[in-house]
C-alpha atoms as a PDB file:
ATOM      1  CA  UNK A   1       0.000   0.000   0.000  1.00  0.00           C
ATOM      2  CA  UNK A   2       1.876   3.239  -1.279  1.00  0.00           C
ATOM      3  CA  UNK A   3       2.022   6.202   1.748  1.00  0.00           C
ATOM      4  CA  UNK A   4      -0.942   8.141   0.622  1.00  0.00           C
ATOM      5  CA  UNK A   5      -3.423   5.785   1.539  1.00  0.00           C
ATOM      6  CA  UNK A   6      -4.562   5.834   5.005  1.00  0.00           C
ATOM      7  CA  UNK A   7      -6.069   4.288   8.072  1.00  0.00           C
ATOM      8  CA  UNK A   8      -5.197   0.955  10.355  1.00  0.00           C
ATOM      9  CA  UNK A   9      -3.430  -0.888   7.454  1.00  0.00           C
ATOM     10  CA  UNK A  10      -0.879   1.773   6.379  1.00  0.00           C
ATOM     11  CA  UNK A  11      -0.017   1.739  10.260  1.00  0.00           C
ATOM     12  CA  UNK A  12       0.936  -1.411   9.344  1.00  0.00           C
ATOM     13  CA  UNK A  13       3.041  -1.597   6.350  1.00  0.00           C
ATOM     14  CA  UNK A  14       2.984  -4.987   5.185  1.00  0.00           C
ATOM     15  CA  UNK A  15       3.676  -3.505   1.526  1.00  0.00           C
ATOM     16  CA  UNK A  16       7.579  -3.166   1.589  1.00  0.00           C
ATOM     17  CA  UNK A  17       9.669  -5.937  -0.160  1.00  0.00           C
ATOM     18  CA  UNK A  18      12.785  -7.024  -2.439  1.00  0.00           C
ATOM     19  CA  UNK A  19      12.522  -6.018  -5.717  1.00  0.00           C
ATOM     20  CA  UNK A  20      12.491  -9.021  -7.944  1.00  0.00           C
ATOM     21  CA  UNK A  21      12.408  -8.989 -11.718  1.00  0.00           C
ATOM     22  CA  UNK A  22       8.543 -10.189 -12.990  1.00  0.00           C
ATOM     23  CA  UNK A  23       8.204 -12.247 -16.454  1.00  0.00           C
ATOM     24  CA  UNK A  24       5.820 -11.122 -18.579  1.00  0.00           C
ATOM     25  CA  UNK A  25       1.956 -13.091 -17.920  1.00  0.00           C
ATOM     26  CA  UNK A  26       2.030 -16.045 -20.091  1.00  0.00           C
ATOM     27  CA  UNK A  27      -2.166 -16.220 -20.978  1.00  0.00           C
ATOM     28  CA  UNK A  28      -3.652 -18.885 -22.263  1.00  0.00           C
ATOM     29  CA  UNK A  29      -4.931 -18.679 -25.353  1.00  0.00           C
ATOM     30  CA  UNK A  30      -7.824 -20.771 -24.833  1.00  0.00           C
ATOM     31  CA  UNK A  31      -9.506 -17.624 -21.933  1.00  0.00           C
ATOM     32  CA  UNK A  32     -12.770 -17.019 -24.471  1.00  0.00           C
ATOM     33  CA  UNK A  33     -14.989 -15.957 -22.158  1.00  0.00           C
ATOM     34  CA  UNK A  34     -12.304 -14.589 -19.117  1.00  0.00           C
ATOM     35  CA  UNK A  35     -11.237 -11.485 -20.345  1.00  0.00           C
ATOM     36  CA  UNK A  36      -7.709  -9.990 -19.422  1.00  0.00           C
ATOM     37  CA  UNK A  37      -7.429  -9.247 -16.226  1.00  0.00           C
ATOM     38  CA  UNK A  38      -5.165  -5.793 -15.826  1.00  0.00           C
ATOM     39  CA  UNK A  39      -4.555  -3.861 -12.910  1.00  0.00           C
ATOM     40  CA  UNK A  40      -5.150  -0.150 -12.877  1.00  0.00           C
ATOM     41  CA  UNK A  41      -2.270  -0.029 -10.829  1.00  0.00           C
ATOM     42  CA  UNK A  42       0.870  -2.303 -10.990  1.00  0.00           C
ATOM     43  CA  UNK A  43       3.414  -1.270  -8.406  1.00  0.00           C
ATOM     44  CA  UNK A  44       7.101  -1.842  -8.664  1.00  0.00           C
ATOM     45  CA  UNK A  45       8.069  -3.932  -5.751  1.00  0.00           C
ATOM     46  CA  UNK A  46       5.712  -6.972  -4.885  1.00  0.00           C
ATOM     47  CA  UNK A  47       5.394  -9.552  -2.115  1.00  0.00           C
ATOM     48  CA  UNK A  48       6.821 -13.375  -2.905  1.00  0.00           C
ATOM     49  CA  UNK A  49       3.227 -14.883  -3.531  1.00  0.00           C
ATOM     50  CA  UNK A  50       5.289 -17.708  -4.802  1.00  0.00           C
ATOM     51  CA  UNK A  51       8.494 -19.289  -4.100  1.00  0.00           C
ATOM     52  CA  UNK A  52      10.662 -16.749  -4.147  1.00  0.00           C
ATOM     53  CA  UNK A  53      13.540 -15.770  -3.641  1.00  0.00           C
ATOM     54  CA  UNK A  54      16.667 -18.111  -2.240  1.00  0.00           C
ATOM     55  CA  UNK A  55      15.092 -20.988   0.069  1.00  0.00           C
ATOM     56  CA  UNK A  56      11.542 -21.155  -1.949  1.00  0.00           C
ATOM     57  CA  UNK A  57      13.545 -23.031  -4.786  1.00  0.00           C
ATOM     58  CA  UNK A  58      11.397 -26.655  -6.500  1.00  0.00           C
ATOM     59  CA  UNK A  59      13.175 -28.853  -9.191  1.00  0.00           C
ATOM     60  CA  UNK A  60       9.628 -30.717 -10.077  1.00  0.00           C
ATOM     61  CA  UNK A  61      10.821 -34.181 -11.316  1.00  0.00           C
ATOM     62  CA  UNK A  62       9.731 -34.485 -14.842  1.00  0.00           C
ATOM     63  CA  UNK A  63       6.657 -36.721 -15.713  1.00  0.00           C
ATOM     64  CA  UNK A  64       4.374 -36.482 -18.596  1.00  0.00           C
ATOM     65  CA  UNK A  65       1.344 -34.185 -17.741  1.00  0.00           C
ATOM     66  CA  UNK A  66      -2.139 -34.843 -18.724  1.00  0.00           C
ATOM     67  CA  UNK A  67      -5.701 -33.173 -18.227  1.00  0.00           C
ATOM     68  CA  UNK A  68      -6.953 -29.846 -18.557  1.00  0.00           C
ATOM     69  CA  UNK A  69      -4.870 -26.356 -18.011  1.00  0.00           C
ATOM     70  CA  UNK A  70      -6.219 -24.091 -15.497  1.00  0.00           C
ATOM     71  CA  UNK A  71      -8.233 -21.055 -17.005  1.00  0.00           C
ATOM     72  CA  UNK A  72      -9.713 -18.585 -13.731  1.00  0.00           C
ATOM     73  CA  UNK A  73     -10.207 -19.570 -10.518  1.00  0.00           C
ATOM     74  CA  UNK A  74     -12.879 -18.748  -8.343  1.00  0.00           C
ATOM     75  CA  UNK A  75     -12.876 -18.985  -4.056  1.00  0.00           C
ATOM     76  CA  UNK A  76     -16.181 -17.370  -3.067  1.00  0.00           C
ATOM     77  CA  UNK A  77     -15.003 -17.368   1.051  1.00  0.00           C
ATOM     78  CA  UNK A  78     -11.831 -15.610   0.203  1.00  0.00           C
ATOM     79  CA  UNK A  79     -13.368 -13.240  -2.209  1.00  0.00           C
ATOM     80  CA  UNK A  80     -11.132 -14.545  -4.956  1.00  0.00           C
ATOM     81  CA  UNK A  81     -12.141 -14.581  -8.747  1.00  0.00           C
ATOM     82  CA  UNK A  82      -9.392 -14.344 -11.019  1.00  0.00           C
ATOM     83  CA  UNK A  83      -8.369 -14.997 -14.220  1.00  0.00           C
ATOM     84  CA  UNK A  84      -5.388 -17.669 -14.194  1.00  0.00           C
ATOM     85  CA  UNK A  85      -2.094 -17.704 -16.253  1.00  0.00           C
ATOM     86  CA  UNK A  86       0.458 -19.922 -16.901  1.00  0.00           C
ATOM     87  CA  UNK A  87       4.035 -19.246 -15.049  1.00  0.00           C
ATOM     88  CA  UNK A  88       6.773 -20.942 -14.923  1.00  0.00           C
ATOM     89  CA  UNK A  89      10.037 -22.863 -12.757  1.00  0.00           C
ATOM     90  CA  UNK A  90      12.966 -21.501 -13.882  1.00  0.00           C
ATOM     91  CA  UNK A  91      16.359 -22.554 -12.777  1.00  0.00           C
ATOM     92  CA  UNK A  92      14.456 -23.956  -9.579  1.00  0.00           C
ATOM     93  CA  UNK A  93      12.682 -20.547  -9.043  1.00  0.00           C
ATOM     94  CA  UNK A  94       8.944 -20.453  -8.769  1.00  0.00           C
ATOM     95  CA  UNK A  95       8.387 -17.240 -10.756  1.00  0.00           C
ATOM     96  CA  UNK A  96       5.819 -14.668  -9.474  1.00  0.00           C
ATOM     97  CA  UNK A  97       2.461 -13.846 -10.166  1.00  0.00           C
ATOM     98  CA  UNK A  98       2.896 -10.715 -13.147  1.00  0.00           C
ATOM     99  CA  UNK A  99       0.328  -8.448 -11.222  1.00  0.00           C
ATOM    100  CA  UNK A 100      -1.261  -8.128  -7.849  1.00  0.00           C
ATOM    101  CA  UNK A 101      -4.645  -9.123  -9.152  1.00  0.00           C
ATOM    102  CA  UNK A 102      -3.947 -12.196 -11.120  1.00  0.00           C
ATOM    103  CA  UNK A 103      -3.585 -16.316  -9.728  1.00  0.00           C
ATOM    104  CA  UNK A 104      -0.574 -18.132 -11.582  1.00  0.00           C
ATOM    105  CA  UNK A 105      -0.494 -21.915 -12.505  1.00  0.00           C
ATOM    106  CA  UNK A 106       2.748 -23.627 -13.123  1.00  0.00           C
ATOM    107  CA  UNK A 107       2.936 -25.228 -16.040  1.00  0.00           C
ATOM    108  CA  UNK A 108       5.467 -27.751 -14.110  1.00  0.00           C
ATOM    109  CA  UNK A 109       3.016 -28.992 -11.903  1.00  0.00           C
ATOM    110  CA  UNK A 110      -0.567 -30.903 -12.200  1.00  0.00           C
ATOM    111  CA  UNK A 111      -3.239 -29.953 -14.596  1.00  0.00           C
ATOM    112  CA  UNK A 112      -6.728 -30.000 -13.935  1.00  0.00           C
ATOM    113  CA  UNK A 113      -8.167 -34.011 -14.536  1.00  0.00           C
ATOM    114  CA  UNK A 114      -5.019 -35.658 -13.623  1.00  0.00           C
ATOM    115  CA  UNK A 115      -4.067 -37.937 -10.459  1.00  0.00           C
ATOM    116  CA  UNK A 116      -1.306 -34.742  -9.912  1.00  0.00           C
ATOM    117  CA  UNK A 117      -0.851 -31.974  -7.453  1.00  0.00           C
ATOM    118  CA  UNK A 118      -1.808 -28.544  -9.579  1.00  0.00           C
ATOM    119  CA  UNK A 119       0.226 -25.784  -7.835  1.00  0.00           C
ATOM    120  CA  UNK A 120      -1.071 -21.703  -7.705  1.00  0.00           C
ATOM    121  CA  UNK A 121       0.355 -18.572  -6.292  1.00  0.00           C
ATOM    122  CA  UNK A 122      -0.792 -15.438  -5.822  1.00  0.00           C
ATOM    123  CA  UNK A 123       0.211 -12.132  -4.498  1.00  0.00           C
ATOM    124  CA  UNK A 124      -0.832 -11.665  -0.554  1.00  0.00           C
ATOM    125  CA  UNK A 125      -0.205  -7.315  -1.150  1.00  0.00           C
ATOM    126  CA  UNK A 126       1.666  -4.975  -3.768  1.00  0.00           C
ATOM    127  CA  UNK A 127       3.595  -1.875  -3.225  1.00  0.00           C
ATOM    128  CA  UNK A 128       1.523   0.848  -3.978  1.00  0.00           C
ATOM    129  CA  UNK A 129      -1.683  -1.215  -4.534  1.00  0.00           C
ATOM    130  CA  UNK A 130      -2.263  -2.931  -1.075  1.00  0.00           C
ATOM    131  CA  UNK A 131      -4.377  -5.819  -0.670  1.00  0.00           C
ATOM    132  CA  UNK A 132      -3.928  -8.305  -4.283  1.00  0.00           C
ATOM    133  CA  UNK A 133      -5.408 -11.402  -4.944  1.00  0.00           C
ATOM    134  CA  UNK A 134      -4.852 -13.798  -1.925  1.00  0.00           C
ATOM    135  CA  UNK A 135      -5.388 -11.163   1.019  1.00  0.00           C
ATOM    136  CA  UNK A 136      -8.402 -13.343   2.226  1.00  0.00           C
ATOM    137  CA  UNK A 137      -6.812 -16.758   1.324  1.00  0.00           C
ATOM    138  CA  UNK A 138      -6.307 -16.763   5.531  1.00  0.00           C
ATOM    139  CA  UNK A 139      -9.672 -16.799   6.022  1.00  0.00           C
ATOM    140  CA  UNK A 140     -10.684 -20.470   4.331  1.00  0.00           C
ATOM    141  CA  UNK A 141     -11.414 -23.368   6.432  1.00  0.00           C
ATOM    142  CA  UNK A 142     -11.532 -27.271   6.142  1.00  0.00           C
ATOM    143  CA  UNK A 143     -14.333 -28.203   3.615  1.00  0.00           C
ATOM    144  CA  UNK A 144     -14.598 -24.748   1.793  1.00  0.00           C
ATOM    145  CA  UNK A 145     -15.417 -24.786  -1.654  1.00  0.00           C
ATOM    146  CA  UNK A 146     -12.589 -23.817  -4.683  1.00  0.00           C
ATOM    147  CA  UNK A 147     -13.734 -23.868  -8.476  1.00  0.00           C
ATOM    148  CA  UNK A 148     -11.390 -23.769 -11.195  1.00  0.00           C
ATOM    149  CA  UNK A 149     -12.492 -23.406 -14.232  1.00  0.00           C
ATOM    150  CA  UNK A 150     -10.337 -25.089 -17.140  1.00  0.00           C
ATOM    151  CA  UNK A 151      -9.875 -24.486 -20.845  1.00  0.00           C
ATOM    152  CA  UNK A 152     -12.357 -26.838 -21.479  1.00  0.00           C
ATOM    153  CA  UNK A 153     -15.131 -25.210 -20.108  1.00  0.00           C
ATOM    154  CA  UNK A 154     -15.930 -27.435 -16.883  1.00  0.00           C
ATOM    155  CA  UNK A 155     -15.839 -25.881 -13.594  1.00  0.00           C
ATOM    156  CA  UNK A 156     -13.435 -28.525 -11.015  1.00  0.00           C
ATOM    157  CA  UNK A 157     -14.434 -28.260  -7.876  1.00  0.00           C
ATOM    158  CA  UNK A 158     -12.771 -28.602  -4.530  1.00  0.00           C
ATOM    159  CA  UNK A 159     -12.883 -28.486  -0.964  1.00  0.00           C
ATOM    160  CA  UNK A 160     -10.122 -27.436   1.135  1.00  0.00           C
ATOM    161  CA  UNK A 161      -7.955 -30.186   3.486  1.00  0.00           C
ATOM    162  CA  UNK A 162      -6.375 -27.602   5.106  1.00  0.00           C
ATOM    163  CA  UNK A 163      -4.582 -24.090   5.561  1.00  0.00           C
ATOM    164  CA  UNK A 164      -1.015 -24.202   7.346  1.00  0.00           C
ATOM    165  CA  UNK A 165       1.783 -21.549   7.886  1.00  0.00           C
ATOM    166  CA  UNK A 166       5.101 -22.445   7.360  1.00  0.00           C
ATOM    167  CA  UNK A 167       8.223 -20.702   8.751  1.00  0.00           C
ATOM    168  CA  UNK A 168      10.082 -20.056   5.769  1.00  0.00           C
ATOM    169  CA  UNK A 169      13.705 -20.569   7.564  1.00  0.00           C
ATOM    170  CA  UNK A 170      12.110 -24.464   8.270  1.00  0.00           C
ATOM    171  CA  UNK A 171      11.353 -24.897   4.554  1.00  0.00           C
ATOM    172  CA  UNK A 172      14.147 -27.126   3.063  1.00  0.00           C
ATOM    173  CA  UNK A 173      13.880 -29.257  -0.046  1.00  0.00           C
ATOM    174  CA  UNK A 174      12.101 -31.833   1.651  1.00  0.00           C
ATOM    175  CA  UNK A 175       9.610 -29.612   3.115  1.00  0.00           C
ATOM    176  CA  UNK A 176       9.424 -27.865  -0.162  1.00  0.00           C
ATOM    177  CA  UNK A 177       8.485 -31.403  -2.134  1.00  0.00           C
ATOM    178  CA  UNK A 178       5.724 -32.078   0.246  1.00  0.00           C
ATOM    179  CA  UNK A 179       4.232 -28.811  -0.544  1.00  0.00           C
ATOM    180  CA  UNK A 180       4.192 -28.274  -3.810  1.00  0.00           C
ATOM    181  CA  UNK A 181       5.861 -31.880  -5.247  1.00  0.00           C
ATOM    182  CA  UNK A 182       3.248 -34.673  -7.132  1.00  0.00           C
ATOM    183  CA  UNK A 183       0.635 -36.407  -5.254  1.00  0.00           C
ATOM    184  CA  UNK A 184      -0.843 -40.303  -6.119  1.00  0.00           C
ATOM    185  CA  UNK A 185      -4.774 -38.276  -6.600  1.00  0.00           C
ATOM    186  CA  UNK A 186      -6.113 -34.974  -7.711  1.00  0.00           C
ATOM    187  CA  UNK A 187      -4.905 -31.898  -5.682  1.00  0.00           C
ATOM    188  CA  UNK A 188      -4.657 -28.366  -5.623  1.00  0.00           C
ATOM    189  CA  UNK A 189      -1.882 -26.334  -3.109  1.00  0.00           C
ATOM    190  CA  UNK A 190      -2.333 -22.152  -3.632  1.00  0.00           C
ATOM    191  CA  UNK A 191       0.731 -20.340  -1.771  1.00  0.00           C
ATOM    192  CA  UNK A 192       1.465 -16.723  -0.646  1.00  0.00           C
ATOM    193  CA  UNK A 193       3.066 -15.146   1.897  1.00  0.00           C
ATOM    194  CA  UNK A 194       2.274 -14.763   5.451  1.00  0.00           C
ATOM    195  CA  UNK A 195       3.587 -14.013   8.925  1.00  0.00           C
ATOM    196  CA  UNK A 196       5.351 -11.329  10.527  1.00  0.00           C
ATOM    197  CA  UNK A 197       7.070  -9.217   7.821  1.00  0.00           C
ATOM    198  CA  UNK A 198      10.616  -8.537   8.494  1.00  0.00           C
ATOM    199  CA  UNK A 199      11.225  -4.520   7.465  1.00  0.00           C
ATOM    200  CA  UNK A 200      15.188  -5.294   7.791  1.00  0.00           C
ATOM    201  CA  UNK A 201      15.226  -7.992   5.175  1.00  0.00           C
ATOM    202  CA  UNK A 202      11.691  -6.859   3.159  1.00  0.00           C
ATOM    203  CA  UNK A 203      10.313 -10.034   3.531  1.00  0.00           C
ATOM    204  CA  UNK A 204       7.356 -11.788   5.061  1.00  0.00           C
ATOM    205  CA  UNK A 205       8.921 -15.011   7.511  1.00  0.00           C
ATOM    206  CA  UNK A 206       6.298 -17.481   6.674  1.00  0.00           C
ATOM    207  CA  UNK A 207       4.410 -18.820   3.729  1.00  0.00           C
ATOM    208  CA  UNK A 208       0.574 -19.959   3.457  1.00  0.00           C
ATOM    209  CA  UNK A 209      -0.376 -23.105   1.856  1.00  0.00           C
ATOM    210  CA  UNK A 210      -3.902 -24.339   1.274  1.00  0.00           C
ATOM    211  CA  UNK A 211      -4.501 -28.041   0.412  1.00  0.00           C
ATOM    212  CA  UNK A 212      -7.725 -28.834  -1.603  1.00  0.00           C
ATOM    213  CA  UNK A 213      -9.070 -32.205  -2.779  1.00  0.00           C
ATOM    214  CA  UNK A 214     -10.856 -32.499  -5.651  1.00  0.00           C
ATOM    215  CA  UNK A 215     -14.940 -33.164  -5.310  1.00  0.00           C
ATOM    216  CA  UNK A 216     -16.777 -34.716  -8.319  1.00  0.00           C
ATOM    217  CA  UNK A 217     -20.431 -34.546  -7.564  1.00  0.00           C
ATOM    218  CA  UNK A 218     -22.964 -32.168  -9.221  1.00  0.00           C
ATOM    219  CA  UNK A 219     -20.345 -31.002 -11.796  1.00  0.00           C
ATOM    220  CA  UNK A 220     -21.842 -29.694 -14.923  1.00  0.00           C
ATOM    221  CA  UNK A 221     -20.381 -28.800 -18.519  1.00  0.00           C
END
């Protein structure tokens, strides 16, 4: 949130962190009905809604993917309804969401169908925008409902395992494949940040993770 907005969450400043460099949004060309979504304001410096930088490193072991790519994504608890694009590991790095606004799906991970683990991020806050995307992603419980809707036009539905913090200095590569790594039946993990946010460093300490399972009953085309 940029200085000239007021009241209790400027007193708060949970807007500060590293500059990282963003890659551009890598859409889907299969949206039809989701248009674009663009911010009216982008700010410079955002949060680490994925995992990013150092520690928050993933070399997915490769396997062939099947099902259906991810096209929006809609949480009606968390007040989330987004568009969804694709992003990318690189070198080990989760890459960030492009803007605060948007929910990205790694292309590494599980589609939408498959017996696979189908990882999203999403921005927690953005300098000089405040609250993005997952601001409210804190305030799901166990059995709330997540619909994703995929380039085929079917909405997958699922209900949320659970929400857990995790101290980011605990996260090592093991910790880090249980998260985000392949799973034997149909899963969904979002991530952003959470925590205390240290103002020395510019980043939050912990990271949010929300397990859904997938639910098949009254799905429609």
């Amino acid at each position: 949130m940029s200085d000239s907005l007021s009241g209790t969450r400027l007193s708060r400043r949970l807007f500060l962190m590293t500059p990282v460099a963003l890659s551009p949004a890598l859409l889907p060309s299969t949206t039809r009905a989701f248009a674009p979504v663009e911010s009216a304001e982008k700010g410079e410096m955002p949060t680490s809604g994925g995992f990013r930088p150092g520690p928050f490193a993933y070399v997915p072991k490769p396997w062939e993917i099947t099902g259906v790519q991810p096209i929006a994504i809609k949480i009606e608890k968390a007040k989330v309804d987004s568009q969804v694009e694709v992003q990318e590991i690189v070198d080990g790095v989760m890459l960030n969401p492009s803007g605060p606004f948007i929910v990205s799906w790694y292309r590494e991970t599980g589609k939408l169908g498959a017996n696979d683990n189908a990882v999203f991020s999403g921005h927690l806050d953005y300098w000089d925008v405040g609250e993005a995307v997952f601001w409210e992603l804190g305030s799901l419980k166990k059995k709330d409902s997540i619909e994703v809707t995929g380039a085929d036009d079917v909405v997958y539905k699922f209900r949320v395992d659970w929400v857990r913090n995790y101290q980011v200095a605990d996260l090592d590569a093991k910790a880090v494949q249980k998260i985000v790594g392949r799973t034997e039946d149909e899963k969904l993990t979002l991530i952003t940040c959470g925590g205390p946010f240290d103002y020395n460093a510019g980043v939050y300490l912990e990271r949010m993770v929300v397990r859904g399972s997938r639910i098949v009953e009254d799905e429609k085309n």
